[in-house]
PDB file of N, CA and C in Angstrom:
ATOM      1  N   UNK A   1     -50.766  48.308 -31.021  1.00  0.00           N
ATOM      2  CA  UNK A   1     -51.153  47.433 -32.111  1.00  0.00           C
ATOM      3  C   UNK A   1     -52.664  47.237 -32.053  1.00  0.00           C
ATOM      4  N   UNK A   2     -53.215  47.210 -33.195  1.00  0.00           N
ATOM      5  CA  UNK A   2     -54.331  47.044 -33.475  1.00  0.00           C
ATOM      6  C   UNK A   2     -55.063  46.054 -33.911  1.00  0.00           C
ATOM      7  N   UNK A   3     -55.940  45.108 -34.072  1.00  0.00           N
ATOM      8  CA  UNK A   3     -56.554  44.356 -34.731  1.00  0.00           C
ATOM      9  C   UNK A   3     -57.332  44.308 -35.535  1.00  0.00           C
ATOM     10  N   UNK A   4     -57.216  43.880 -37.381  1.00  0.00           N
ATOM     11  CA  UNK A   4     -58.162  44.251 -38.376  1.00  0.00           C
ATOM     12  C   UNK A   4     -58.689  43.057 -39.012  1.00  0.00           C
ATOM     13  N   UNK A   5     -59.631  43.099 -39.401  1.00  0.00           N
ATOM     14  CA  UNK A   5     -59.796  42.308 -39.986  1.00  0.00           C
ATOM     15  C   UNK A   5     -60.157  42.155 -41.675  1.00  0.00           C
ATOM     16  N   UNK A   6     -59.815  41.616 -42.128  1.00  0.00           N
ATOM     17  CA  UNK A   6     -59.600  41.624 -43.820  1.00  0.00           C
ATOM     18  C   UNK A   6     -60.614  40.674 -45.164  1.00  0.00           C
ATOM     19  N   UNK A   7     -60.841  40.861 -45.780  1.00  0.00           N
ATOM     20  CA  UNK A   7     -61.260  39.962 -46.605  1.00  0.00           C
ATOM     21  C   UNK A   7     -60.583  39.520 -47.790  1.00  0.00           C
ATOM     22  N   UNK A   8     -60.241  38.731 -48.268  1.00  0.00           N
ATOM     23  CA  UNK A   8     -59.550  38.086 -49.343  1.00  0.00           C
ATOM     24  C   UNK A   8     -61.026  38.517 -50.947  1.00  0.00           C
ATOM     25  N   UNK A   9     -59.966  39.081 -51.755  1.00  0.00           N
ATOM     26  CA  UNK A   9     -60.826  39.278 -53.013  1.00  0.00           C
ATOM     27  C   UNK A   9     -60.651  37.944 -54.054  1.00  0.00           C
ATOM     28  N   UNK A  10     -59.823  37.025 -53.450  1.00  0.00           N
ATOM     29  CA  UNK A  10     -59.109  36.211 -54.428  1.00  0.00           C
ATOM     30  C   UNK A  10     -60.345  34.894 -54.200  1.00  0.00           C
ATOM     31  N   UNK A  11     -59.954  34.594 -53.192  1.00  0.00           N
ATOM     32  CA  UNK A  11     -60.856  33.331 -52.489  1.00  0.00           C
ATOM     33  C   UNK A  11     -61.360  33.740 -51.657  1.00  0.00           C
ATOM     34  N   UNK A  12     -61.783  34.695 -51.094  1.00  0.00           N
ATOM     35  CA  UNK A  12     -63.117  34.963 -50.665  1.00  0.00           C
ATOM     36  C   UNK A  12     -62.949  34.428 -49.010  1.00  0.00           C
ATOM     37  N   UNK A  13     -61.905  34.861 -48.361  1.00  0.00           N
ATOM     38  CA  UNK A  13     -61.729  33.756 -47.166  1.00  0.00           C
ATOM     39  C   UNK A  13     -61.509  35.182 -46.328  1.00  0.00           C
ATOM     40  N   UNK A  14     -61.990  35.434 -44.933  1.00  0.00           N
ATOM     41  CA  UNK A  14     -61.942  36.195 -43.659  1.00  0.00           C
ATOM     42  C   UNK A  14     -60.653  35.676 -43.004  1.00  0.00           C
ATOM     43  N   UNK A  15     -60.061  37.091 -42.511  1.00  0.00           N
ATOM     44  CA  UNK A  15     -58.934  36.597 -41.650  1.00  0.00           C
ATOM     45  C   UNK A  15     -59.055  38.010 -40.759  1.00  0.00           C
ATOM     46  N   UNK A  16     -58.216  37.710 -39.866  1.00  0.00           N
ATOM     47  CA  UNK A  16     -58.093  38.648 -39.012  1.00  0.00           C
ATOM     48  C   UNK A  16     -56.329  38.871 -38.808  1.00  0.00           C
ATOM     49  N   UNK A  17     -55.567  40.229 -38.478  1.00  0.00           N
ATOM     50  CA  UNK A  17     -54.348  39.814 -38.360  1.00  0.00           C
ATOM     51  C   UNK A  17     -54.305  41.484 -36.966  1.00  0.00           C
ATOM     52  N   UNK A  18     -53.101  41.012 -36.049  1.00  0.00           N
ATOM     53  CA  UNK A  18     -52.926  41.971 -35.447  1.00  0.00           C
ATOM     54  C   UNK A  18     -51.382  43.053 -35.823  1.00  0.00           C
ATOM     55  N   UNK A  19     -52.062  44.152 -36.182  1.00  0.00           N
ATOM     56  CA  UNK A  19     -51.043  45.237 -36.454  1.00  0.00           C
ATOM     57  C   UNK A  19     -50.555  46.172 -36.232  1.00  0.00           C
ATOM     58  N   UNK A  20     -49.674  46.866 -36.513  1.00  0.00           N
ATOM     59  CA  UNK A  20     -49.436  48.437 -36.535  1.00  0.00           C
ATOM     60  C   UNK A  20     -50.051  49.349 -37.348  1.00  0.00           C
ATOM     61  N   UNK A  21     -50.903  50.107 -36.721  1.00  0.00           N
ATOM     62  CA  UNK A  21     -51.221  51.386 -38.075  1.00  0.00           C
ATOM     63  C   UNK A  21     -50.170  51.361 -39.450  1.00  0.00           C
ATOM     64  N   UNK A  22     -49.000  51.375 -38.808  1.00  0.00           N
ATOM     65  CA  UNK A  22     -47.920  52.010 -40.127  1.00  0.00           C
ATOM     66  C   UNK A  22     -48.068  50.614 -41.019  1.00  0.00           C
ATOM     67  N   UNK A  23     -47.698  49.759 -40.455  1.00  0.00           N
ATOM     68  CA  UNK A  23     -48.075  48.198 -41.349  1.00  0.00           C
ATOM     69  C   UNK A  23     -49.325  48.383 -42.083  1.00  0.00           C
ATOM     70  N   UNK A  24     -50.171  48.475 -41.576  1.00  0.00           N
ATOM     71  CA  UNK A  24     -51.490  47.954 -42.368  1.00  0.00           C
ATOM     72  C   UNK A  24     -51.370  49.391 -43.615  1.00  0.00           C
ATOM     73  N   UNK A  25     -51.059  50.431 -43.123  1.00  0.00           N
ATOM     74  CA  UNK A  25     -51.080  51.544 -44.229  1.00  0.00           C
ATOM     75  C   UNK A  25     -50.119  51.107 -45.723  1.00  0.00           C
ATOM     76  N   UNK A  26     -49.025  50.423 -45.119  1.00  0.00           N
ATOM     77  CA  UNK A  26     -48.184  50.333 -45.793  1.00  0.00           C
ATOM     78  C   UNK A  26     -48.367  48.931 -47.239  1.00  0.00           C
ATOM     79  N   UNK A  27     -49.540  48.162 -46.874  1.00  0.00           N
ATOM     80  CA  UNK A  27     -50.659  47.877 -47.598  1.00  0.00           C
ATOM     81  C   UNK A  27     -49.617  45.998 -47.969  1.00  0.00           C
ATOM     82  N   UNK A  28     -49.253  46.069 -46.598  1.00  0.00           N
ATOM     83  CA  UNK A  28     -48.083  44.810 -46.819  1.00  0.00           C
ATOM     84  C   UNK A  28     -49.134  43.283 -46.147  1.00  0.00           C
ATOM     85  N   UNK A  29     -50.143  43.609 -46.242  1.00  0.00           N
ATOM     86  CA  UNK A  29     -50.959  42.595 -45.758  1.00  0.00           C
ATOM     87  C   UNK A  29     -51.600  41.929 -47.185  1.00  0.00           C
ATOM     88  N   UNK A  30     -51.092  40.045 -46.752  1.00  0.00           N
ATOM     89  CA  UNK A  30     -51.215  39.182 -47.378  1.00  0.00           C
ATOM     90  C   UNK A  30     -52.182  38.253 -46.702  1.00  0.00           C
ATOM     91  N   UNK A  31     -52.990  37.373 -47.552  1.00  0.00           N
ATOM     92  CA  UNK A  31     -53.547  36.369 -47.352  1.00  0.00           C
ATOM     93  C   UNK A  31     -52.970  35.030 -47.044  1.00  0.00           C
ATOM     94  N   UNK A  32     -53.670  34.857 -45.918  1.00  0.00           N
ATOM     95  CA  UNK A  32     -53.221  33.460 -45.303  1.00  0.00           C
ATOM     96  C   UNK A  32     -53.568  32.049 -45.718  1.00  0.00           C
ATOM     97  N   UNK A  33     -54.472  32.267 -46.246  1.00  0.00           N
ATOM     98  CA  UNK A  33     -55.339  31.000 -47.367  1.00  0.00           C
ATOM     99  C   UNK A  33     -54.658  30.648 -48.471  1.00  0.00           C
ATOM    100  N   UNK A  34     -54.538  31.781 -49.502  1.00  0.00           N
ATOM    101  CA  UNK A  34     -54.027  31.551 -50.449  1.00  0.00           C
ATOM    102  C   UNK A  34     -53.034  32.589 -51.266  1.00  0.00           C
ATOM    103  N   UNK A  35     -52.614  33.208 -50.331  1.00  0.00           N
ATOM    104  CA  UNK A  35     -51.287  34.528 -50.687  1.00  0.00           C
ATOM    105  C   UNK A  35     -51.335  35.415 -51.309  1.00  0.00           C
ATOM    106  N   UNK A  36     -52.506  35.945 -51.508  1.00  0.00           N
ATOM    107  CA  UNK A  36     -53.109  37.286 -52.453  1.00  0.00           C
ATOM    108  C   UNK A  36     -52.784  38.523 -51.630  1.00  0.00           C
ATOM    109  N   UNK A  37     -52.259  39.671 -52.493  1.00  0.00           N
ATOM    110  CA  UNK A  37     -52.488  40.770 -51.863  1.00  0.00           C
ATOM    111  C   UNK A  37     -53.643  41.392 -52.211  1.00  0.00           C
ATOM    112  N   UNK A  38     -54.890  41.214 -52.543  1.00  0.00           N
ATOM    113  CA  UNK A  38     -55.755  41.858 -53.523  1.00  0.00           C
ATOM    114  C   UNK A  38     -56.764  41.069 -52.119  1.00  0.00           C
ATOM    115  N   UNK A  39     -56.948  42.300 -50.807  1.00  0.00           N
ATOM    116  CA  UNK A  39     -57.187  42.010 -49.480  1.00  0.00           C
ATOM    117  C   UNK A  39     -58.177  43.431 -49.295  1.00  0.00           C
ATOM    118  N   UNK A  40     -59.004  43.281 -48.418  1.00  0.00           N
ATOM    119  CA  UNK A  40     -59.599  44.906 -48.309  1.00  0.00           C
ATOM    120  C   UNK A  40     -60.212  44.629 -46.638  1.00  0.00           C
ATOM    121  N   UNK A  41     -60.147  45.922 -45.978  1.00  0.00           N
ATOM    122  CA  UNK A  41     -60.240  45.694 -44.965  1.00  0.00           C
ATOM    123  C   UNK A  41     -61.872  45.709 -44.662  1.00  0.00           C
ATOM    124  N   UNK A  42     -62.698  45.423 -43.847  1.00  0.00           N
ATOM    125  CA  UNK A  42     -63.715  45.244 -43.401  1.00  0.00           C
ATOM    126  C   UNK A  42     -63.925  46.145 -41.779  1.00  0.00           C
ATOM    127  N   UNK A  43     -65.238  46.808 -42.142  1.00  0.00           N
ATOM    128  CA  UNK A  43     -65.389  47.544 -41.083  1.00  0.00           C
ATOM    129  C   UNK A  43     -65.877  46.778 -39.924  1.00  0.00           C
ATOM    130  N   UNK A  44     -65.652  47.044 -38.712  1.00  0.00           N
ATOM    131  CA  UNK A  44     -65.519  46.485 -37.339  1.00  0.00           C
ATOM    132  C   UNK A  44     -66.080  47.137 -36.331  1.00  0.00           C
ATOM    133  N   UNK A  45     -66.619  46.705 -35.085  1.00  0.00           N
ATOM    134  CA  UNK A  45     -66.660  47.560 -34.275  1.00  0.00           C
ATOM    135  C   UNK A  45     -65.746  47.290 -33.087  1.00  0.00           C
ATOM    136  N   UNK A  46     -65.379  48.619 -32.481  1.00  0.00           N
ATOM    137  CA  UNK A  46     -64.612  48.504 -31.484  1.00  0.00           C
ATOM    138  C   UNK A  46     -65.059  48.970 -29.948  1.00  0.00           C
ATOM    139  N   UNK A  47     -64.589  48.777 -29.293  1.00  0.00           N
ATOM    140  CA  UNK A  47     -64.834  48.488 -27.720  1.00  0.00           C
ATOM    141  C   UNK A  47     -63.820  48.871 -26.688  1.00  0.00           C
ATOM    142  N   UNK A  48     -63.354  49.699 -25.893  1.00  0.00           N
ATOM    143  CA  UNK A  48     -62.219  49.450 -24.884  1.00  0.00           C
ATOM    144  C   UNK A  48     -62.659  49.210 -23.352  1.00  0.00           C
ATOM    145  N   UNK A  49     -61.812  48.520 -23.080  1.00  0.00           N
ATOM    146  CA  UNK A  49     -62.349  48.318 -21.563  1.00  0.00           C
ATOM    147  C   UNK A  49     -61.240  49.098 -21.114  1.00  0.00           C
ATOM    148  N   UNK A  50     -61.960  49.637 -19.768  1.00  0.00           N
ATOM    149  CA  UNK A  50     -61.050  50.906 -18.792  1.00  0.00           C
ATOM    150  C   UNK A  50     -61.482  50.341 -17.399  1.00  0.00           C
ATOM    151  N   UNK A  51     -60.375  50.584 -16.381  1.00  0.00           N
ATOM    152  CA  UNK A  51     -60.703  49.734 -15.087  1.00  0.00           C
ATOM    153  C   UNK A  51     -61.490  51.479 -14.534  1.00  0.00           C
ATOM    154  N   UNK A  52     -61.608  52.179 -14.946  1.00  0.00           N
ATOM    155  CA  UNK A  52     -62.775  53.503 -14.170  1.00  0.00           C
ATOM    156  C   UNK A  52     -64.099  52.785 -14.189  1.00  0.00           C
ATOM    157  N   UNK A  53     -64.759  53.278 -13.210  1.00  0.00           N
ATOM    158  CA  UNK A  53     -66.521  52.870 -13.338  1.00  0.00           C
ATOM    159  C   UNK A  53     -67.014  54.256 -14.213  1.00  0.00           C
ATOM    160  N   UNK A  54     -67.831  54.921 -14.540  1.00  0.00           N
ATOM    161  CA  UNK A  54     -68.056  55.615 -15.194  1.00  0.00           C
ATOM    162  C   UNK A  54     -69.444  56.236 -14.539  1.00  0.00           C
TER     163      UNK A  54
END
């Protein structure tokens, strides 16, 4: 599972939700503010931590 984060086109409100690839493709992500699907995702940066030293 992944973590994305979204923007609301409706009200304009940031959320973040944690998912499945197949979920988020499947374009079933709603707003938590005010229940819009009319949501777009926002680019992010990502990071992994690994217990190797490098």
């Amino acid at each position: 599972m992944s973590e994305y984060v979204f923007h609301c086109e409706d009200c304009g409100k940031e959320f973040t939700r944690t998912l499945h690839m197949s979920d988020r493709e499947k374009g079933s992500v709603t707003c938590p503010h005010c229940g819009s699907r009319r949501v777009g995702q926002l680019v992010t940066a990502f990071s992994a931590v690994t217990s190797k030293k490098s």
